[in-house]
Protein backbone atom coordinates (compact mmCIF):
# COMPACT_ATOMS: atom_id res chain seq x y z
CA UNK A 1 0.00 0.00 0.00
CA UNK A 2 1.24 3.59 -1.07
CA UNK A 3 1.28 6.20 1.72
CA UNK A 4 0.64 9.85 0.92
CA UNK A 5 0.72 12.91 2.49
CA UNK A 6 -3.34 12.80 2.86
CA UNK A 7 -3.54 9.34 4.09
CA UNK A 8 -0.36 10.55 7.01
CA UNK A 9 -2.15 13.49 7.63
CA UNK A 10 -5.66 11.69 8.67
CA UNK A 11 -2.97 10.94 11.91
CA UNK A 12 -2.08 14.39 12.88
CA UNK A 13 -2.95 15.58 16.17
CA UNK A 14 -4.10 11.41 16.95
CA UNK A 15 -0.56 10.89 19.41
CA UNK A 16 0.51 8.38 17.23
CA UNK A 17 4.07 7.75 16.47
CA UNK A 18 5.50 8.07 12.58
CA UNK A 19 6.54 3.74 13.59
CA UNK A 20 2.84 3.41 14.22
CA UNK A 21 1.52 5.59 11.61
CA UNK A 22 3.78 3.19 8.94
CA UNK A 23 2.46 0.38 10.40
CA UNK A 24 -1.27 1.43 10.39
CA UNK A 25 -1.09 2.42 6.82
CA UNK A 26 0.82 -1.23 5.75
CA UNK A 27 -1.39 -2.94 7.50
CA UNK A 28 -2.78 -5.74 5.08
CA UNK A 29 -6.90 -5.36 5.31
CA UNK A 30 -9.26 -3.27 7.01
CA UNK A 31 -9.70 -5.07 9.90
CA UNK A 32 -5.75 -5.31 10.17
CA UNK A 33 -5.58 -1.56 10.18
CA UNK A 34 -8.59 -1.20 12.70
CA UNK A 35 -6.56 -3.50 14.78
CA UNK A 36 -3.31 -1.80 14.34
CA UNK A 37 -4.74 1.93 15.40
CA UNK A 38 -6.90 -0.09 18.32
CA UNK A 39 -3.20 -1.01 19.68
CA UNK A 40 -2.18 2.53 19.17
CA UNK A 41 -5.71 3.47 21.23
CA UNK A 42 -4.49 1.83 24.20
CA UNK A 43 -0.36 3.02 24.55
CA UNK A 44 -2.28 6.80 23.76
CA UNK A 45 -4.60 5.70 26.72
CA UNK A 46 -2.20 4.86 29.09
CA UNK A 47 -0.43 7.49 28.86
CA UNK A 48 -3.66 9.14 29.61
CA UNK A 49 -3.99 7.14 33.04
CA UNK A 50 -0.39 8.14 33.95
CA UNK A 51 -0.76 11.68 33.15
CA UNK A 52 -4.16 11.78 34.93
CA UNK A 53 -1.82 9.85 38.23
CA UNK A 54 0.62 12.77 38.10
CA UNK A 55 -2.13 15.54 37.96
CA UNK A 56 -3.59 13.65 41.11
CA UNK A 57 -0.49 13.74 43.34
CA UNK A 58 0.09 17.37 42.45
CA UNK A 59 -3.31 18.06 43.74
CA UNK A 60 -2.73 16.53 46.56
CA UNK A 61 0.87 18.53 47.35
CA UNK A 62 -0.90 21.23 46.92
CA UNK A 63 -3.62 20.25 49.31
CA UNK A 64 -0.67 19.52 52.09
CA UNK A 65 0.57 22.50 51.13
CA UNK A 66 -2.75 24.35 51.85
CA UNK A 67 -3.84 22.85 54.63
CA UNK A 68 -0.50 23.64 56.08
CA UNK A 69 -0.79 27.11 55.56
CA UNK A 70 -3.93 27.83 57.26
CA UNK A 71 -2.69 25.49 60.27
């Protein structure tokens, strides 16, 4: 399969990787490609989770760090 710039730039803004992006768009069949960008779904969702873990522990410094102020 031949990649162009309009089939790349479908991806843009999607957090996928250029490796990932090559390997959605040589992916063999549809449901080859579905499966290929449903991997990608779930490394762009964990990093989700883990970004969504840091916001919560620097809520909670700032919490300490409120609560000790009005102590």
């Amino acid at each position: 399969m031949c990649m162009d710039n309009r089939d790349i730039n479908q991806f843009t803004g999607t957090g996928l990787k250029e490796d990932e992006i090559r390997k959605v768009m040589v992916a063999g069949d549809r449901d080859a490609r579905i499966r290929a960008l449903r991997t990608c779904r779930l490394r762009v969702l964990d990093e989700v989770h883990k970004k969504q873990q840091e916001l919560d522990r620097l809520d909670f410094c700032i919490r300490q760090i409120s609560e000790n102020v009005k102590a």
